[in-house]
PDB file of N, CA and C in Angstrom:
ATOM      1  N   UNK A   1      19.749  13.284 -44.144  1.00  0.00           N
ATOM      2  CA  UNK A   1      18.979  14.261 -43.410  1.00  0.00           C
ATOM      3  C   UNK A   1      19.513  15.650 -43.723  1.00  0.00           C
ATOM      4  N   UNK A   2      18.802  16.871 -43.816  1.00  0.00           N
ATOM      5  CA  UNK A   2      19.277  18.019 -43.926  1.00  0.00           C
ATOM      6  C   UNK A   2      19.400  18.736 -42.710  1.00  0.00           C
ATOM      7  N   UNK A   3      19.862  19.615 -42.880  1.00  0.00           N
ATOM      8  CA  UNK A   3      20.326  20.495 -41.627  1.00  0.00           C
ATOM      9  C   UNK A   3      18.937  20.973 -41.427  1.00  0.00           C
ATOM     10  N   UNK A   4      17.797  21.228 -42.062  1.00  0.00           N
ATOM     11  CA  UNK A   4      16.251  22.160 -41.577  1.00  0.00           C
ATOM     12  C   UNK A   4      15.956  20.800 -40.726  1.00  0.00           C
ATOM     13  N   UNK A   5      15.236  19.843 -41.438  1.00  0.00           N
ATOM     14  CA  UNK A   5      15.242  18.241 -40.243  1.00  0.00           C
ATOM     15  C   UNK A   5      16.047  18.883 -39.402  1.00  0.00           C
ATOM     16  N   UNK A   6      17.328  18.578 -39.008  1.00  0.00           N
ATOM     17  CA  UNK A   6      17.999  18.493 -37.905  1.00  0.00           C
ATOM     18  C   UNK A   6      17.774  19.638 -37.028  1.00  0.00           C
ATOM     19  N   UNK A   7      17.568  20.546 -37.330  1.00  0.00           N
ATOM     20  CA  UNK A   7      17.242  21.720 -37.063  1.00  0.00           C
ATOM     21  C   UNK A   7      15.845  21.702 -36.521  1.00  0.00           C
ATOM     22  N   UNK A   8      14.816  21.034 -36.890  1.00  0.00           N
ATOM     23  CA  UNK A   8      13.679  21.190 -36.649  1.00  0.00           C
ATOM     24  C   UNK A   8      13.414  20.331 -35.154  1.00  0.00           C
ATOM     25  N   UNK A   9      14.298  19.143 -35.129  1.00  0.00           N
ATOM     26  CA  UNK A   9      14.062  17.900 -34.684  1.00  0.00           C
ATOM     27  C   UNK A   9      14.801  18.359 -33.594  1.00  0.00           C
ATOM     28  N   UNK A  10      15.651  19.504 -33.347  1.00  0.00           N
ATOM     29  CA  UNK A  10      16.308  19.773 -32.140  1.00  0.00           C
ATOM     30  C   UNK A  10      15.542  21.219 -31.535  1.00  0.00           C
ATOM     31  N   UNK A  11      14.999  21.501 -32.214  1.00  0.00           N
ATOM     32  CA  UNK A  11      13.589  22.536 -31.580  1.00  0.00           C
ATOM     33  C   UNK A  11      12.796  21.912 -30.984  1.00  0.00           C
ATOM     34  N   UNK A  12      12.491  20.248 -31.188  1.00  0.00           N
ATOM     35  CA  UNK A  12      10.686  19.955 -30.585  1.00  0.00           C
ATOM     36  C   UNK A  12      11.732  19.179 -29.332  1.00  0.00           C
ATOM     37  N   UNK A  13      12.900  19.009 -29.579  1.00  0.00           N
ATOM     38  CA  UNK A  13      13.466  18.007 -28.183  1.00  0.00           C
ATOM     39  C   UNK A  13      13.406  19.431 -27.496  1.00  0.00           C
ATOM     40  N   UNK A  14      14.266  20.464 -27.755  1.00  0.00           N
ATOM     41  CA  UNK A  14      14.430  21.523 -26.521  1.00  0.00           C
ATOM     42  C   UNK A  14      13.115  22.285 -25.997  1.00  0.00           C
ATOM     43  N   UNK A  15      11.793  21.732 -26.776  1.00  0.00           N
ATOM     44  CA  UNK A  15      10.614  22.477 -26.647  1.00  0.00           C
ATOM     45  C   UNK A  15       9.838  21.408 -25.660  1.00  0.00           C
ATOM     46  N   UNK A  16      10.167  20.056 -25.774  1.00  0.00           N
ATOM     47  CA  UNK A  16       9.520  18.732 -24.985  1.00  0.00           C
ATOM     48  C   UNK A  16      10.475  19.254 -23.230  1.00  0.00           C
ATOM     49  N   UNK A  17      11.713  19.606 -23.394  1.00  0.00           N
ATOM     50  CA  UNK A  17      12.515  19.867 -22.377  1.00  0.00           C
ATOM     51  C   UNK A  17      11.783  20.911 -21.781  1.00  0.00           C
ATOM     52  N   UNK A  18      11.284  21.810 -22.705  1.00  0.00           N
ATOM     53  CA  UNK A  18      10.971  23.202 -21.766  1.00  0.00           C
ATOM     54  C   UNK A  18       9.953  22.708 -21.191  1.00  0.00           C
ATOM     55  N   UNK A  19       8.656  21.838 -21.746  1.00  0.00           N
ATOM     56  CA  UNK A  19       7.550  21.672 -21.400  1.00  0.00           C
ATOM     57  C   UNK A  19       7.413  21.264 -20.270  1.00  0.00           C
ATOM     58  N   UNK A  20       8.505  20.173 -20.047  1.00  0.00           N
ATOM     59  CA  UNK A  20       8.642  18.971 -18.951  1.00  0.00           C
ATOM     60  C   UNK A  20       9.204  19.993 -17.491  1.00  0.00           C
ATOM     61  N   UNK A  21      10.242  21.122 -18.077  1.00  0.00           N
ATOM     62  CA  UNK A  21      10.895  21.585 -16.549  1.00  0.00           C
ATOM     63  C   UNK A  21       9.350  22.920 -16.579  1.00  0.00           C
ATOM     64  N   UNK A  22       8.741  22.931 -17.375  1.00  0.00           N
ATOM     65  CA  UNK A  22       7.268  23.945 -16.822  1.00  0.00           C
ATOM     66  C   UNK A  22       6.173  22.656 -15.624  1.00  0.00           C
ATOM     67  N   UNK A  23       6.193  21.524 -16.105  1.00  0.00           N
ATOM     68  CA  UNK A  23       5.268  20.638 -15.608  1.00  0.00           C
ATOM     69  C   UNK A  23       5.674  20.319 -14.150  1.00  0.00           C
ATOM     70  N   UNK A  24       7.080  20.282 -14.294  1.00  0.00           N
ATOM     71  CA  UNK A  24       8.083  19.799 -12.795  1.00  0.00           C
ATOM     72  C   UNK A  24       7.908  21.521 -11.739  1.00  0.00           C
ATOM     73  N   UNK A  25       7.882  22.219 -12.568  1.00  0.00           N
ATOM     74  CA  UNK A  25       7.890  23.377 -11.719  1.00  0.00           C
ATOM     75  C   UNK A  25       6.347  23.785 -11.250  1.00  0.00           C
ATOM     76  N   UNK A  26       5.554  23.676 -12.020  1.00  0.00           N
ATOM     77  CA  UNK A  26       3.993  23.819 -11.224  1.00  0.00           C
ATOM     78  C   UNK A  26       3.701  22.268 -10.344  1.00  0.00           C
ATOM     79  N   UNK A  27       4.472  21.638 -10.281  1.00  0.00           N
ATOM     80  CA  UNK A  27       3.960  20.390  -9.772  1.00  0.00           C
ATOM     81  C   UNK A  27       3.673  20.223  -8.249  1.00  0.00           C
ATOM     82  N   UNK A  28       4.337  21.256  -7.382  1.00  0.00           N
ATOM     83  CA  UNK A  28       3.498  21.232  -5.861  1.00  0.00           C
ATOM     84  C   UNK A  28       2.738  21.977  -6.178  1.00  0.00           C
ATOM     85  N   UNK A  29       2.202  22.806  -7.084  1.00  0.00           N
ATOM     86  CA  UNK A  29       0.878  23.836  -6.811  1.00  0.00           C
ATOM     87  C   UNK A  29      -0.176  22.537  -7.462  1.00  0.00           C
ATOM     88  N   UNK A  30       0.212  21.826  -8.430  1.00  0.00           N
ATOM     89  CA  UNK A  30      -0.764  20.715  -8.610  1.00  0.00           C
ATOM     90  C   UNK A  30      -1.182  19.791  -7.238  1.00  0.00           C
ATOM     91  N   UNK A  31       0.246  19.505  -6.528  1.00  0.00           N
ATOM     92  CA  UNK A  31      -0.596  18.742  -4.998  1.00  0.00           C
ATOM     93  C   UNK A  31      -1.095  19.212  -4.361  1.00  0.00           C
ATOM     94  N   UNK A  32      -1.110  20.538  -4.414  1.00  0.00           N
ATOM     95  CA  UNK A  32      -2.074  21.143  -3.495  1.00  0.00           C
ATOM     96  C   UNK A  32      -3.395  21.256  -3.506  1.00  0.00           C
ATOM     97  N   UNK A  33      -4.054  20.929  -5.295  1.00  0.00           N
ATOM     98  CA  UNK A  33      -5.276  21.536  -5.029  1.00  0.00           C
ATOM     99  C   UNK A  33      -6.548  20.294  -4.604  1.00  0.00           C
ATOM    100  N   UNK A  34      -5.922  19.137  -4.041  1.00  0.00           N
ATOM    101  CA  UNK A  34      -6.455  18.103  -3.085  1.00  0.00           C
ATOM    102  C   UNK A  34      -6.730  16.697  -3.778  1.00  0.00           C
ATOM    103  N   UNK A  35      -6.059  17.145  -4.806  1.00  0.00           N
ATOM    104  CA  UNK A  35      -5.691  15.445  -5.572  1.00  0.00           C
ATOM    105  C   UNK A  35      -5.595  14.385  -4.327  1.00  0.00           C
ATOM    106  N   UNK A  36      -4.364  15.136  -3.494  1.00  0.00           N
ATOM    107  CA  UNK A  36      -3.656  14.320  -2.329  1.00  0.00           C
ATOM    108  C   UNK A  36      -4.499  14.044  -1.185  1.00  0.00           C
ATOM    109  N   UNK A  37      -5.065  14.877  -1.149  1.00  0.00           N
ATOM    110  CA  UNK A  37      -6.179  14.781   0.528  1.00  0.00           C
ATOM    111  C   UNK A  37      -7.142  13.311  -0.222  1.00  0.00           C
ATOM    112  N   UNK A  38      -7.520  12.945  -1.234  1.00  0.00           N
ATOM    113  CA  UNK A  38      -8.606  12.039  -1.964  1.00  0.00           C
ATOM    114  C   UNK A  38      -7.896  10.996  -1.846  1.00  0.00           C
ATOM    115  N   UNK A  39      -6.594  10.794  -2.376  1.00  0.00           N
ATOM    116  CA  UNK A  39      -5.816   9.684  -2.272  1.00  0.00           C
ATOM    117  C   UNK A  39      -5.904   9.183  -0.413  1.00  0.00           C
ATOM    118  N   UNK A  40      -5.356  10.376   0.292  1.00  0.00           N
ATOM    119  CA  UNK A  40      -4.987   9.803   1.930  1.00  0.00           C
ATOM    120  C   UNK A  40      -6.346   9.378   2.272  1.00  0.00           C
ATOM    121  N   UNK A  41      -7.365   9.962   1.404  1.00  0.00           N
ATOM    122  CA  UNK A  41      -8.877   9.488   2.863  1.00  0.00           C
ATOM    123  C   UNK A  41      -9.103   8.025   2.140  1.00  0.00           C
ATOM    124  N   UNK A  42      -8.990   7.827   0.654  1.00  0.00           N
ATOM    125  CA  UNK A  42      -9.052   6.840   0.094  1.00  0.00           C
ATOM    126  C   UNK A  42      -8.091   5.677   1.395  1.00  0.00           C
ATOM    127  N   UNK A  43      -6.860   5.580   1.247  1.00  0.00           N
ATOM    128  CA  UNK A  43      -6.262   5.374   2.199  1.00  0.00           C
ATOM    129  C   UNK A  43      -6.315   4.994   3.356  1.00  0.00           C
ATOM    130  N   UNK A  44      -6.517   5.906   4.060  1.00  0.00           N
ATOM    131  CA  UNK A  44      -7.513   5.552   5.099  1.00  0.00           C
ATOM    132  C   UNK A  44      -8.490   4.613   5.589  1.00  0.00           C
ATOM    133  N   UNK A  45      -9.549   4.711   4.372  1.00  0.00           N
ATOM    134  CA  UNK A  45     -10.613   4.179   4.471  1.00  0.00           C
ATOM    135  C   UNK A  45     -10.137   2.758   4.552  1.00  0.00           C
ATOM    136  N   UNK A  46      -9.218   2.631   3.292  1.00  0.00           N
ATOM    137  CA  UNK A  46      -8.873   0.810   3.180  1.00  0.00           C
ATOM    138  C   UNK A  46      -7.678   0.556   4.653  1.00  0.00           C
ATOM    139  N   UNK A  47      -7.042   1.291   5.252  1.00  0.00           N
ATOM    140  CA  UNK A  47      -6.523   0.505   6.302  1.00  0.00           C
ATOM    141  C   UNK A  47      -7.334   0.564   7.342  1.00  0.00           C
ATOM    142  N   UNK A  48      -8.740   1.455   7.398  1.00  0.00           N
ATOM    143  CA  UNK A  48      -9.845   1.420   8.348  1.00  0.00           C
ATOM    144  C   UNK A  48     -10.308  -0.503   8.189  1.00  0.00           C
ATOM    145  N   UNK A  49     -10.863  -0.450   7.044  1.00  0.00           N
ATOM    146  CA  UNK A  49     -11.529  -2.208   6.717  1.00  0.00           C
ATOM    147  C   UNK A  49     -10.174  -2.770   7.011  1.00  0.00           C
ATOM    148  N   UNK A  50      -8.811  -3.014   7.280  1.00  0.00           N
ATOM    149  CA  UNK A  50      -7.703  -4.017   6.977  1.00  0.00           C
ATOM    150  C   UNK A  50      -7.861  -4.380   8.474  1.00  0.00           C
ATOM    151  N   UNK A  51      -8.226  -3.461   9.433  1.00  0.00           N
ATOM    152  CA  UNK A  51      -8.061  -3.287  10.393  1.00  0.00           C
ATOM    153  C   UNK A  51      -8.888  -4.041  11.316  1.00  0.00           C
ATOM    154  N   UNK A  52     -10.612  -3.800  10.919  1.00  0.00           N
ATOM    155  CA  UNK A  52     -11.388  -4.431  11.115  1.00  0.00           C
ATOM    156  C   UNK A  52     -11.316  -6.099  10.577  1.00  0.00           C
ATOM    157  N   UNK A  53     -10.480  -6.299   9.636  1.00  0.00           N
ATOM    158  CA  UNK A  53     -10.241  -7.647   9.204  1.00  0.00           C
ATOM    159  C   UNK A  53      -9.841  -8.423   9.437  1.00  0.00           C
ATOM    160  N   UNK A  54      -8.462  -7.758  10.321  1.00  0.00           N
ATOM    161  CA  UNK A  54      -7.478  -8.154  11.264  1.00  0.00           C
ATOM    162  C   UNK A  54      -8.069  -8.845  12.291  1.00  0.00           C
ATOM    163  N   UNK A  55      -8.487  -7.899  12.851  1.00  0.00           N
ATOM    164  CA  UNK A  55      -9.344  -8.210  14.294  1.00  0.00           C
ATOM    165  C   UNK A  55     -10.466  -9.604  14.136  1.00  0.00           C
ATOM    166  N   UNK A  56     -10.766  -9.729  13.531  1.00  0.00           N
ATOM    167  CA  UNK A  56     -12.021 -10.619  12.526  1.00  0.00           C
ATOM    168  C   UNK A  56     -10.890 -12.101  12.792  1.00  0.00           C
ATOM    169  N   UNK A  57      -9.662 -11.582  11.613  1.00  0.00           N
ATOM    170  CA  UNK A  57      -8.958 -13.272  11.647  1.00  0.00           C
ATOM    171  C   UNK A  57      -7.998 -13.694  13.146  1.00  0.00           C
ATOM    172  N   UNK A  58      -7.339 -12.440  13.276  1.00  0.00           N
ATOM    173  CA  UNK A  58      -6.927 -13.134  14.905  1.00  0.00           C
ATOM    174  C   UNK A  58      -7.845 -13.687  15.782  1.00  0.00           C
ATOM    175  N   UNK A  59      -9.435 -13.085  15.564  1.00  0.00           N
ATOM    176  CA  UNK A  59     -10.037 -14.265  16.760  1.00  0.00           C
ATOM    177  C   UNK A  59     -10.480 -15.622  15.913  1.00  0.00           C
ATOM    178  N   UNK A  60     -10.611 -15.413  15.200  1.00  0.00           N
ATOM    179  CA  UNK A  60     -11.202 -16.567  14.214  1.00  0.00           C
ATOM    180  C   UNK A  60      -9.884 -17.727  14.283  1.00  0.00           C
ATOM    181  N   UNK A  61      -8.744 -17.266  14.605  1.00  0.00           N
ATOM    182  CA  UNK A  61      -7.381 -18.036  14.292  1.00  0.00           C
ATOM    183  C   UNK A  61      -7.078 -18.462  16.200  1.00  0.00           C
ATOM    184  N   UNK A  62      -7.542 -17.752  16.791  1.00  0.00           N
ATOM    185  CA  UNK A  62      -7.436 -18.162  18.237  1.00  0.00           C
ATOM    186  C   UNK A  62      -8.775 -19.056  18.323  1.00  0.00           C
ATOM    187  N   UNK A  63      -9.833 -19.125  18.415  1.00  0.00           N
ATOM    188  CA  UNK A  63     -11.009 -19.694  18.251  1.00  0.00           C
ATOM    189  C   UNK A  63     -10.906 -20.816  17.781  1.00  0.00           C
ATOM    190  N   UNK A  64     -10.262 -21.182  17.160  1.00  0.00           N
ATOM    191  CA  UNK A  64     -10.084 -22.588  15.890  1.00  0.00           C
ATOM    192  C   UNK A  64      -8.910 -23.044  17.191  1.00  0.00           C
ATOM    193  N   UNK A  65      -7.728 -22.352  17.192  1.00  0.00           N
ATOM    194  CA  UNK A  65      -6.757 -23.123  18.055  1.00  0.00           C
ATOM    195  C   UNK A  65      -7.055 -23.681  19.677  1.00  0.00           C
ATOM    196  N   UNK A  66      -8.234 -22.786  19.760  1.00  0.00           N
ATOM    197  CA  UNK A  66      -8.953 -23.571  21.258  1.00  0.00           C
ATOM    198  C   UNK A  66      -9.686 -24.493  21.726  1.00  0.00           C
ATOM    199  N   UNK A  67     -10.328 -24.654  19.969  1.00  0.00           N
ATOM    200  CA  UNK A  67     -11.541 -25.885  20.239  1.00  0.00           C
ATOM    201  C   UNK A  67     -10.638 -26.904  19.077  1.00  0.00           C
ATOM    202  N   UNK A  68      -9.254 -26.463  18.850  1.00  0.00           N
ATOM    203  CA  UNK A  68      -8.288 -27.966  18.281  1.00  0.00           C
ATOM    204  C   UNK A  68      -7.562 -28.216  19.361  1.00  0.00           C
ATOM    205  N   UNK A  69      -7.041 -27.100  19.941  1.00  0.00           N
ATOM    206  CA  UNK A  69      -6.387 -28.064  21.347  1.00  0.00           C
ATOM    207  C   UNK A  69      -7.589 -28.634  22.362  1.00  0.00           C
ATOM    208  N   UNK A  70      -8.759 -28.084  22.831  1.00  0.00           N
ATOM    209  CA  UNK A  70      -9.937 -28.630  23.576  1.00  0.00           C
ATOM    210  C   UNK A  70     -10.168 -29.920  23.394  1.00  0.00           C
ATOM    211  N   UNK A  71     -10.649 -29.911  21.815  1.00  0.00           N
ATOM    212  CA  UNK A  71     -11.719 -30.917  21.395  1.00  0.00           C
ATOM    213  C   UNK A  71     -10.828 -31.926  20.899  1.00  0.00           C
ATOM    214  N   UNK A  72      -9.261 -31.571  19.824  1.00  0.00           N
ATOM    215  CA  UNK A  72      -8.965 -32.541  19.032  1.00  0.00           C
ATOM    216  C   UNK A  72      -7.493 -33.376  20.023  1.00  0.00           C
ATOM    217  N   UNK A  73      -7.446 -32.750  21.224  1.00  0.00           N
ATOM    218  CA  UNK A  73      -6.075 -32.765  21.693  1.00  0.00           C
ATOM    219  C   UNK A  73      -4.689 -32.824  21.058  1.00  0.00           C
ATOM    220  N   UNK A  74      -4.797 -31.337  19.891  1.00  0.00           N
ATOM    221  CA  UNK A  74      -3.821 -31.178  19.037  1.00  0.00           C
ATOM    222  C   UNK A  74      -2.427 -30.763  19.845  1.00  0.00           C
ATOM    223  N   UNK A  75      -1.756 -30.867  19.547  1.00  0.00           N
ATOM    224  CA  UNK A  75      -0.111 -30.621  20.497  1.00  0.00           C
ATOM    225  C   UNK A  75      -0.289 -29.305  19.869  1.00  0.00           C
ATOM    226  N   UNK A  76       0.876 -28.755  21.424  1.00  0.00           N
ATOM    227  CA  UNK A  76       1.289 -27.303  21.044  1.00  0.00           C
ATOM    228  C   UNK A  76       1.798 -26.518  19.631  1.00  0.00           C
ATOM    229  N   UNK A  77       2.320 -27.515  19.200  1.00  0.00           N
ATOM    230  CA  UNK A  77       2.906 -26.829  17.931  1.00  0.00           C
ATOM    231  C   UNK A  77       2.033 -27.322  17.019  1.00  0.00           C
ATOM    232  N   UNK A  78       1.097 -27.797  16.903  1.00  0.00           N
ATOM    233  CA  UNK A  78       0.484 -27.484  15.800  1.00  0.00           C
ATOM    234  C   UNK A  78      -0.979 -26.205  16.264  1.00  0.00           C
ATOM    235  N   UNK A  79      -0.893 -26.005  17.237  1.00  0.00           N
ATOM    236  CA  UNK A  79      -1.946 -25.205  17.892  1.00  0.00           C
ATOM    237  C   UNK A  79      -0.946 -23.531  17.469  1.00  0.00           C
ATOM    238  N   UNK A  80       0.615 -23.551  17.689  1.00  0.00           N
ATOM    239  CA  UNK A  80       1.048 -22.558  18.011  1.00  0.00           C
ATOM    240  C   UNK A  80       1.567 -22.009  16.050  1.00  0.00           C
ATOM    241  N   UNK A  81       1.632 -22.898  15.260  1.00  0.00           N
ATOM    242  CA  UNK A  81       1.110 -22.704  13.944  1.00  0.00           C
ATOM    243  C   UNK A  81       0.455 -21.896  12.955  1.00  0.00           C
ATOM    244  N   UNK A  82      -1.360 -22.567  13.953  1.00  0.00           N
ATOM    245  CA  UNK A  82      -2.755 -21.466  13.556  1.00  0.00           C
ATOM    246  C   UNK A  82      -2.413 -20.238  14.138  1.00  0.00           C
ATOM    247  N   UNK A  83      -1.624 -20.511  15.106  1.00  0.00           N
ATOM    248  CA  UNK A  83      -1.875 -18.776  16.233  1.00  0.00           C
ATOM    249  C   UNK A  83      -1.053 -17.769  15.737  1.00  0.00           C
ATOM    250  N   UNK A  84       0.326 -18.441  15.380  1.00  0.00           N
ATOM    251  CA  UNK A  84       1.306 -17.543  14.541  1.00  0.00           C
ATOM    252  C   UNK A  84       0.616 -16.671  13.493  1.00  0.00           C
ATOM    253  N   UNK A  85       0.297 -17.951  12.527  1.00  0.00           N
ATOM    254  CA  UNK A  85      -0.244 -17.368  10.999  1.00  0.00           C
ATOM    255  C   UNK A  85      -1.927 -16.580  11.333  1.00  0.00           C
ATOM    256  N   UNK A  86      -2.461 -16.996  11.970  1.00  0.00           N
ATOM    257  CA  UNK A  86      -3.197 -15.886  12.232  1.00  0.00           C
ATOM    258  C   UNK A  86      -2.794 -14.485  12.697  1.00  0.00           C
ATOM    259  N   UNK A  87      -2.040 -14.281  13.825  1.00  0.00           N
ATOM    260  CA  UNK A  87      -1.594 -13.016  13.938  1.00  0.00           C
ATOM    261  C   UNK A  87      -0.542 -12.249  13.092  1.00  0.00           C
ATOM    262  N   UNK A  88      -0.196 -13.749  12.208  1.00  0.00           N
ATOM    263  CA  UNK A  88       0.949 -12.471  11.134  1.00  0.00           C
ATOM    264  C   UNK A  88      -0.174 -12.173   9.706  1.00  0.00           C
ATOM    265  N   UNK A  89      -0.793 -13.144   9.461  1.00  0.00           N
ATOM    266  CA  UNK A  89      -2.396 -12.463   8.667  1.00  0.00           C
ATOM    267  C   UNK A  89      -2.874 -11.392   9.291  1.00  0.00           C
ATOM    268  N   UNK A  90      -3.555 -11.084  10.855  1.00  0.00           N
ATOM    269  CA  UNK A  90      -4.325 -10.143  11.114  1.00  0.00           C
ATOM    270  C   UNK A  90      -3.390  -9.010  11.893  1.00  0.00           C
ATOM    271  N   UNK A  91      -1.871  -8.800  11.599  1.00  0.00           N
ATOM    272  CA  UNK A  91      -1.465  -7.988  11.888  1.00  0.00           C
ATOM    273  C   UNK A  91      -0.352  -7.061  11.151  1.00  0.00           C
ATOM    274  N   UNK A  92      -1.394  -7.854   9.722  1.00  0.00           N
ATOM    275  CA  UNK A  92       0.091  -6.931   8.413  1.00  0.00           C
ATOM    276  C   UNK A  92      -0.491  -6.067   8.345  1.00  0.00           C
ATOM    277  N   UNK A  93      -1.939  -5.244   8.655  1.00  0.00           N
ATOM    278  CA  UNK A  93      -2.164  -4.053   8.811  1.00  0.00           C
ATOM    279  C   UNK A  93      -1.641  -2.960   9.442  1.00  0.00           C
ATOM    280  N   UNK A  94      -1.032  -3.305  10.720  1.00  0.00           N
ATOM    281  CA  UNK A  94      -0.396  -2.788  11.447  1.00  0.00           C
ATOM    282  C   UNK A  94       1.135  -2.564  11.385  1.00  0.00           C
ATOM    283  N   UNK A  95       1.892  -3.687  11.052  1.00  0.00           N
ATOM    284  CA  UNK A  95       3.240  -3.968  10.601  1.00  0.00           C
ATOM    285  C   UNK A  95       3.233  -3.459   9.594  1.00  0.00           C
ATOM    286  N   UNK A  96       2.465  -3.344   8.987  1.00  0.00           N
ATOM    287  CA  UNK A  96       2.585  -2.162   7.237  1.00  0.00           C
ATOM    288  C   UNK A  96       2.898  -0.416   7.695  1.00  0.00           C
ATOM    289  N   UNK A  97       2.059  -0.756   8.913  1.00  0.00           N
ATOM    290  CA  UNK A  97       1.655   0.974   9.347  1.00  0.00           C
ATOM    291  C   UNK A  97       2.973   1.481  10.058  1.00  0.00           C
ATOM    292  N   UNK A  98       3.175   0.679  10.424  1.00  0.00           N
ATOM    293  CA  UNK A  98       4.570   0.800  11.032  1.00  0.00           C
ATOM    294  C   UNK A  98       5.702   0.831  10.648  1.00  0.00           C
ATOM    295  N   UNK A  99       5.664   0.196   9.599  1.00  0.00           N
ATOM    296  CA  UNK A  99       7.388   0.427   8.668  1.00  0.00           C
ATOM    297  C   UNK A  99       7.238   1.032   7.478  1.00  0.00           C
ATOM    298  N   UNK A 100       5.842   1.426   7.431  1.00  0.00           N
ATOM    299  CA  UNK A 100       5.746   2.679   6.567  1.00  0.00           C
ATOM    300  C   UNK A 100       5.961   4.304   7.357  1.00  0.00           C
ATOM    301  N   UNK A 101       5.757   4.324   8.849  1.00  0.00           N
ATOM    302  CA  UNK A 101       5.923   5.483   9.577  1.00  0.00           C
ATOM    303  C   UNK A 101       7.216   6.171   9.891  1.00  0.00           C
TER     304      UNK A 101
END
C-alpha cells in the first residue's frame, strides 16, 4: 500500500466520523418533526385493540369455566387453570403497560 492509499483511506474514515457526529447532533431536531407522535398514536391504537381483546378472552375464559364447573362437574383446579390462563392471556396488555411505565 502507499502512503496516498493510506492517506486517502484515513480521510473517508475521519469524513464517515464527521458525518456520523453531524447525524448524532441533528438527531433530536429529527424527533421532533413528528416521526415520534406517528409511532405513539400507531401505538396506541394497537394497545387500544389488545385491550379490547383482553376483555373479549377473560370473559370467554370465565364463561367456559362456568358452564365446565356447572355442566361438566369439573374440580376446582381444573376450572382454576382456564381462569388463570385466561387472565394472564387477557391481561398482558396491561402487565406490559405497567412494567413498561
Amino acid at each position: 500500500m502507499t502512503t496516498a492509499t493510506t492517506s486517502n483511506n484515513r480521510m473517508a474514515v475521519m469524513l464517515g466520523f464527521l458525518v456520523m457526529a453531524a447525524l448524532f447532533a441533528a438527531e433530536p431536531a429529527l424527533a421532533q418533526t413528528g416521526g415520534l407522535d406517528k409511532v405513539n398514536t400507531f401505538m396506541d391504537n394497537v394497545l387500544a385493540v389488545l385491550r379490547g381483546v383482553s376483555i373479549t378472552t377473560v370473559t370467554i375464559a370465565i364463561m367456559w369455566a362456568g358452564y365446565k364447573f356447572l355442566f361438566k362437574h369439573a374440580d376446582i383446579a381444573e376450572v382454576g387453570k382456564i381462569l388463570a390462563g385466561g387472565l394472564l392471556i387477557g391481561g398482558a396488555a396491561e402487565l406490559a403497560r405497567y412494567l413498561l411505565s
